[in-house]
C-alpha atoms as a PDB file:
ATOM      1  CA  UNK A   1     -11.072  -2.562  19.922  1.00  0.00           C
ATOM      2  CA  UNK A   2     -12.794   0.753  20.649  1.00  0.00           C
ATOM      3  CA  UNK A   3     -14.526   1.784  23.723  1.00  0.00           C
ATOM      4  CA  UNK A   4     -17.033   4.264  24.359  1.00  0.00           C
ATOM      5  CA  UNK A   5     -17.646   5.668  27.268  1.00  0.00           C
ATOM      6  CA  UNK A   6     -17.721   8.670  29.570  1.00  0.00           C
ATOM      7  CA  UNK A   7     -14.663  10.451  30.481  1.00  0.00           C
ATOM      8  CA  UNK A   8     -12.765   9.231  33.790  1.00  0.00           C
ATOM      9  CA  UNK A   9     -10.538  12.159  36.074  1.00  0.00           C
ATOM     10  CA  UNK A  10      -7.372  10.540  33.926  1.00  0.00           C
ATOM     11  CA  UNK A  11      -8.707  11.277  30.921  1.00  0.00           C
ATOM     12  CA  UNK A  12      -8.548  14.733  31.381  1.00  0.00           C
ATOM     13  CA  UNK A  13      -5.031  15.179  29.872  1.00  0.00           C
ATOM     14  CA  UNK A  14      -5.099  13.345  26.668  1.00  0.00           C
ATOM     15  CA  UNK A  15      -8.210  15.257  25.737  1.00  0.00           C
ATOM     16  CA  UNK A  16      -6.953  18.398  26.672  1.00  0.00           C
ATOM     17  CA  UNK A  17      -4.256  17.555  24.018  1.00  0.00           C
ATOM     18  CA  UNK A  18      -6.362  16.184  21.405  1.00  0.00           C
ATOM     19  CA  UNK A  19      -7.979  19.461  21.919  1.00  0.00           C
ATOM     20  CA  UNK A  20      -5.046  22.009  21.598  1.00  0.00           C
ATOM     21  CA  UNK A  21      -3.689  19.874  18.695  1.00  0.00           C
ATOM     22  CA  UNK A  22      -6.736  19.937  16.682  1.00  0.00           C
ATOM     23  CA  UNK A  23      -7.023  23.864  17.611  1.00  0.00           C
ATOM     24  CA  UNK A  24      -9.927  23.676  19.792  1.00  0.00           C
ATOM     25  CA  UNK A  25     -10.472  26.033  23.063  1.00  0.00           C
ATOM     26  CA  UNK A  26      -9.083  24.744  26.277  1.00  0.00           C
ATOM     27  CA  UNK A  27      -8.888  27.857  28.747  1.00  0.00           C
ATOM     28  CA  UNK A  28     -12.333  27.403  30.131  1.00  0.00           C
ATOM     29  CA  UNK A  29     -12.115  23.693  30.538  1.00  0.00           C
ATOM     30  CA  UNK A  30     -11.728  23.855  34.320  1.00  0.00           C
ATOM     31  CA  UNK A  31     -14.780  26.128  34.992  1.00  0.00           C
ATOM     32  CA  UNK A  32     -16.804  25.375  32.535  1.00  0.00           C
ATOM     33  CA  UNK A  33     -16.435  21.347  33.740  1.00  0.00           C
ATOM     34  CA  UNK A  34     -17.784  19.854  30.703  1.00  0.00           C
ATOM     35  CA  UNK A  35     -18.762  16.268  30.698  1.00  0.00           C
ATOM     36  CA  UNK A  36     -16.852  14.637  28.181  1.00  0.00           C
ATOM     37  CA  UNK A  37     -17.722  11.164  26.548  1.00  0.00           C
ATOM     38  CA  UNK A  38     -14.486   9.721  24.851  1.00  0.00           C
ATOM     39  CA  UNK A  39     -14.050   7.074  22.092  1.00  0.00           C
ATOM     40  CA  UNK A  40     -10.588   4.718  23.758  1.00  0.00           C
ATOM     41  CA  UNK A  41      -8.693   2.383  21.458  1.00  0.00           C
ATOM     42  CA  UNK A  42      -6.172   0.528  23.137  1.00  0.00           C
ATOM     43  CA  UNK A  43      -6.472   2.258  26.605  1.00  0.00           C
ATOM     44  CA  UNK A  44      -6.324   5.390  24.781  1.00  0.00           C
ATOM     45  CA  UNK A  45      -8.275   8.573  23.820  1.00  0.00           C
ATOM     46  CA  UNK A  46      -8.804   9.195  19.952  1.00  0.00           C
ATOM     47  CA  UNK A  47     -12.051  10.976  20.317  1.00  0.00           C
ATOM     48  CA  UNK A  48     -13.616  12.943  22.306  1.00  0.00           C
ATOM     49  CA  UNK A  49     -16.930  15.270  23.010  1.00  0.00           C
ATOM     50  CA  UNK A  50     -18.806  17.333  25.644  1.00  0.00           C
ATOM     51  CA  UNK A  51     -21.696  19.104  27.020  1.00  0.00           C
ATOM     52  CA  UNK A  52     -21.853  21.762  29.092  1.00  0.00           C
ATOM     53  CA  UNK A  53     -25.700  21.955  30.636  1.00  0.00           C
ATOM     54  CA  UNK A  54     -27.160  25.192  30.798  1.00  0.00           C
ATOM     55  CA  UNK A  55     -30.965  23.983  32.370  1.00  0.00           C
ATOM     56  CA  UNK A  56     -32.843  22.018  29.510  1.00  0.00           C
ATOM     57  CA  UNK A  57     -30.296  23.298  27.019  1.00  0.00           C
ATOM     58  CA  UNK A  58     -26.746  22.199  26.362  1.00  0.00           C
ATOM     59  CA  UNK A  59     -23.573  23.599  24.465  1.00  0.00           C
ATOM     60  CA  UNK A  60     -22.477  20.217  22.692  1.00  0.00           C
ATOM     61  CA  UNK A  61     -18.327  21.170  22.434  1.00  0.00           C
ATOM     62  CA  UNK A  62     -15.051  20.208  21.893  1.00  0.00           C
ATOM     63  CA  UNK A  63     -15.838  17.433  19.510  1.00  0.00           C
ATOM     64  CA  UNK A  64     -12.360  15.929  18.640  1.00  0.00           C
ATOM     65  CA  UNK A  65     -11.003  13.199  16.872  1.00  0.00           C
ATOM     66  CA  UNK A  66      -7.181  12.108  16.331  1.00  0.00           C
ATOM     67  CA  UNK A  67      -6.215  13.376  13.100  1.00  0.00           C
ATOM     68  CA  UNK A  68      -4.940  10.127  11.886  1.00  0.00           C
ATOM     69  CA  UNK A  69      -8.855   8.320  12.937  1.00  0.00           C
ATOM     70  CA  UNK A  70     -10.917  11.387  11.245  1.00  0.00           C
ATOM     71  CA  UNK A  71     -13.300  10.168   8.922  1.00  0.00           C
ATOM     72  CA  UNK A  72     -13.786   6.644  10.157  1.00  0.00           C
ATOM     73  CA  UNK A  73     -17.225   6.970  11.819  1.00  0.00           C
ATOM     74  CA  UNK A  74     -15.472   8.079  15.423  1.00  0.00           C
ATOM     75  CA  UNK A  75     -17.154  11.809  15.436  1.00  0.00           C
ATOM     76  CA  UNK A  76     -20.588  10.711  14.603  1.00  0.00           C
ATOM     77  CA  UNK A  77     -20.374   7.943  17.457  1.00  0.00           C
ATOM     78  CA  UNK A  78     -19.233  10.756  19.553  1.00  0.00           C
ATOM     79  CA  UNK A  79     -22.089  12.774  18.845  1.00  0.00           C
ATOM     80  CA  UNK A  80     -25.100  10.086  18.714  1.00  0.00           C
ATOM     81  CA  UNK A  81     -23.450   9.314  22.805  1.00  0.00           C
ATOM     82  CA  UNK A  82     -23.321  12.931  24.216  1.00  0.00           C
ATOM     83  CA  UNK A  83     -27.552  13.863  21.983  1.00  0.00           C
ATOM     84  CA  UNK A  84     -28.243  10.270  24.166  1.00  0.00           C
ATOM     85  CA  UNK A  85     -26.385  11.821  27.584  1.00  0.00           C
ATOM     86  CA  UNK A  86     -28.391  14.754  26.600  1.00  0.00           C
ATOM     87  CA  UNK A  87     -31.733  13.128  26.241  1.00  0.00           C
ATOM     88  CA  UNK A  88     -31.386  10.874  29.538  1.00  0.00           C
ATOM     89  CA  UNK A  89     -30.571  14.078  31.499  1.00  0.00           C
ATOM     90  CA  UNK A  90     -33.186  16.122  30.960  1.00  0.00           C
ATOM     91  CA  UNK A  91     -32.010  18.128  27.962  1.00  0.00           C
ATOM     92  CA  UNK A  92     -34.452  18.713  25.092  1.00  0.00           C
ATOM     93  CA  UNK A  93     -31.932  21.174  23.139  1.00  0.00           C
ATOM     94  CA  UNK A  94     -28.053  21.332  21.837  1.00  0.00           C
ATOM     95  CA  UNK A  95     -26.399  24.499  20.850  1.00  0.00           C
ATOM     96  CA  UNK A  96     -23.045  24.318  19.289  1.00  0.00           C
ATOM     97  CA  UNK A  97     -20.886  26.687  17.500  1.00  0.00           C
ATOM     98  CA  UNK A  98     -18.075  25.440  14.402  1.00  0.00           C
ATOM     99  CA  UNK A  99     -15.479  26.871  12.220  1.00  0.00           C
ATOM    100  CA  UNK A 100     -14.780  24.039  10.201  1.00  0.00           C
ATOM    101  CA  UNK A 101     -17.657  21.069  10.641  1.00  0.00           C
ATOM    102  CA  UNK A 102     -20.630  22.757   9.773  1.00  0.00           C
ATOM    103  CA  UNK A 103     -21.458  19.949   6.819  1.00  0.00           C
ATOM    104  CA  UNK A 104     -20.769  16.990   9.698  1.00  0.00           C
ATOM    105  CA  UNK A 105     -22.951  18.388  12.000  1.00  0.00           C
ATOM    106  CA  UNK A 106     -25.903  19.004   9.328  1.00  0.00           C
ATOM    107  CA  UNK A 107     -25.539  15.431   8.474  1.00  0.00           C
ATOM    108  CA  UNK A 108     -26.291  14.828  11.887  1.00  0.00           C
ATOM    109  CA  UNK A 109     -29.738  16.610  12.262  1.00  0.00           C
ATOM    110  CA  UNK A 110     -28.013  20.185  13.165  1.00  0.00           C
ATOM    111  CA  UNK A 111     -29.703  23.161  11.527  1.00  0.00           C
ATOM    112  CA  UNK A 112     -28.106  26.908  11.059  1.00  0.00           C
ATOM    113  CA  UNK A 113     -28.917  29.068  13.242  1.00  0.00           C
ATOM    114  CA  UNK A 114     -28.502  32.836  14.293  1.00  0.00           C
ATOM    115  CA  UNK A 115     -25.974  33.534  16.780  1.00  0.00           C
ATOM    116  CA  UNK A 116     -28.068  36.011  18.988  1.00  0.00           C
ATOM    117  CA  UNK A 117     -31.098  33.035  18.142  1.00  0.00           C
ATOM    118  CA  UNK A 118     -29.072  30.703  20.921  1.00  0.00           C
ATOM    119  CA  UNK A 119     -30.675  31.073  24.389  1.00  0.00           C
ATOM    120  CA  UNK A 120     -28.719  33.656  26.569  1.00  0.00           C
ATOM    121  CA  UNK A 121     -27.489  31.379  28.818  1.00  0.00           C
ATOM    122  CA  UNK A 122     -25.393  29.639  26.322  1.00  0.00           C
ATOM    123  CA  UNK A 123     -24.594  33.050  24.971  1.00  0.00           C
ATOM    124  CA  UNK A 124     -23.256  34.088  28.441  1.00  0.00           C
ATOM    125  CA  UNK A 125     -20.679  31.239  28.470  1.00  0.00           C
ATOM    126  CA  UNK A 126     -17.285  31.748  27.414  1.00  0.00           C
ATOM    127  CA  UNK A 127     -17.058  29.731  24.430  1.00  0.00           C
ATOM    128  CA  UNK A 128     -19.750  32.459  22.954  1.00  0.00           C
ATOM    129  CA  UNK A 129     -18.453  35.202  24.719  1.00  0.00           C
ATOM    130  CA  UNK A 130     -14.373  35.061  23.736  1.00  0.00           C
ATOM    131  CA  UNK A 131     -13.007  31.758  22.838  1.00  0.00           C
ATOM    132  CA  UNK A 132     -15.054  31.161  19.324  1.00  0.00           C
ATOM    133  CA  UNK A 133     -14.782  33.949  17.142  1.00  0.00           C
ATOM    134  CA  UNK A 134     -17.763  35.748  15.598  1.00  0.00           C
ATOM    135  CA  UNK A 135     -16.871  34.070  12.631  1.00  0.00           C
ATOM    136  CA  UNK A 136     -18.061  30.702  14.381  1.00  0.00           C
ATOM    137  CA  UNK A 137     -21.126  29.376  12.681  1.00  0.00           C
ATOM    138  CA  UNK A 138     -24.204  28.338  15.205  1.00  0.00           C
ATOM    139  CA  UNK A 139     -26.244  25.528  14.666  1.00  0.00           C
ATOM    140  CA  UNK A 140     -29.077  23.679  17.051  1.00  0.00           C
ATOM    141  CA  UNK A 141     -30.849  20.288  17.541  1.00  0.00           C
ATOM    142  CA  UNK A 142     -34.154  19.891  19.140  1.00  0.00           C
ATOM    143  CA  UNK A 143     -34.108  16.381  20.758  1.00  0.00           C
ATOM    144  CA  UNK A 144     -37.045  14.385  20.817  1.00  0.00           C
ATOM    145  CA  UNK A 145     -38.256  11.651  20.225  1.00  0.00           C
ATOM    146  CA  UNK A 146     -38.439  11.466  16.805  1.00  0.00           C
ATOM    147  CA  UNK A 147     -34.722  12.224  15.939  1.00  0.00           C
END
């Protein structure tokens, strides 16, 4: 049976490994202190997402699931959690930047958008700055009500 849930202190490992393996940035995990909300199945995490608050604006990262669980469903419910999180906490906008989910995320309401578009305080963090390349496609959601 799955859980979802936010991310407990002993967490912290098996997502930092779901990370690596799946080829996502970890350097900046410990300053950047993300807050992660993680899909468990049997005591254990399979997926895995994040925000990192910037104000009213967030950087939704790190969205992960274990490769043998990808394309069950697990990502989305990942993603509908932390744009809830979001909403709740005072955040009416998410910023994110892909290499490789671009499609999943404009199923999800996310819209292209110019890198030098995303507010500069998301562009001053280090995921813009040197862990996703220029290459990295942006994309936004407005959160309100409606979506």
């Amino acid at each position: 049976m799955s859980e979802l849930g936010s991310a407990a202190a002993v967490d912290l490992i098996a997502i930092r490994e779901l990370l690596e393996s799946s080829g996502l940035p970890t350097s900046d995990l410990a300053s950047a202190r993300p807050e992660f909300a993680v899909i468990r199945d049997g005591g254990q995490v399979v997926a895995a997402g994040a925000l990192q608050r910037f104000g009213s604006i967030a950087l939704l990262r790190s969205v992960v699931v274990s490769s043998e669980l990808r394309r069950s469903g697990l990502g989305r419910l990942v993603v509908v959690e932390l744009e809830r999180l979001a909403r709740t906490g005072g955040i009416d906008q998410l910023i994110l930047l892909t290499e490789t989910a671009v499609g999943f995320f404009a199923r999800q309401g996310y819209r292209v958008i110019d890198r030098g578009a995303a507010p500069k305080k998301v562009q001053q963090s280090e995921e813009f700055r040197s862990l996703c390349p220029g290459s990295a496609t942006c994309m936004a959601k407005c959160l309100d009500d409606s979506t």
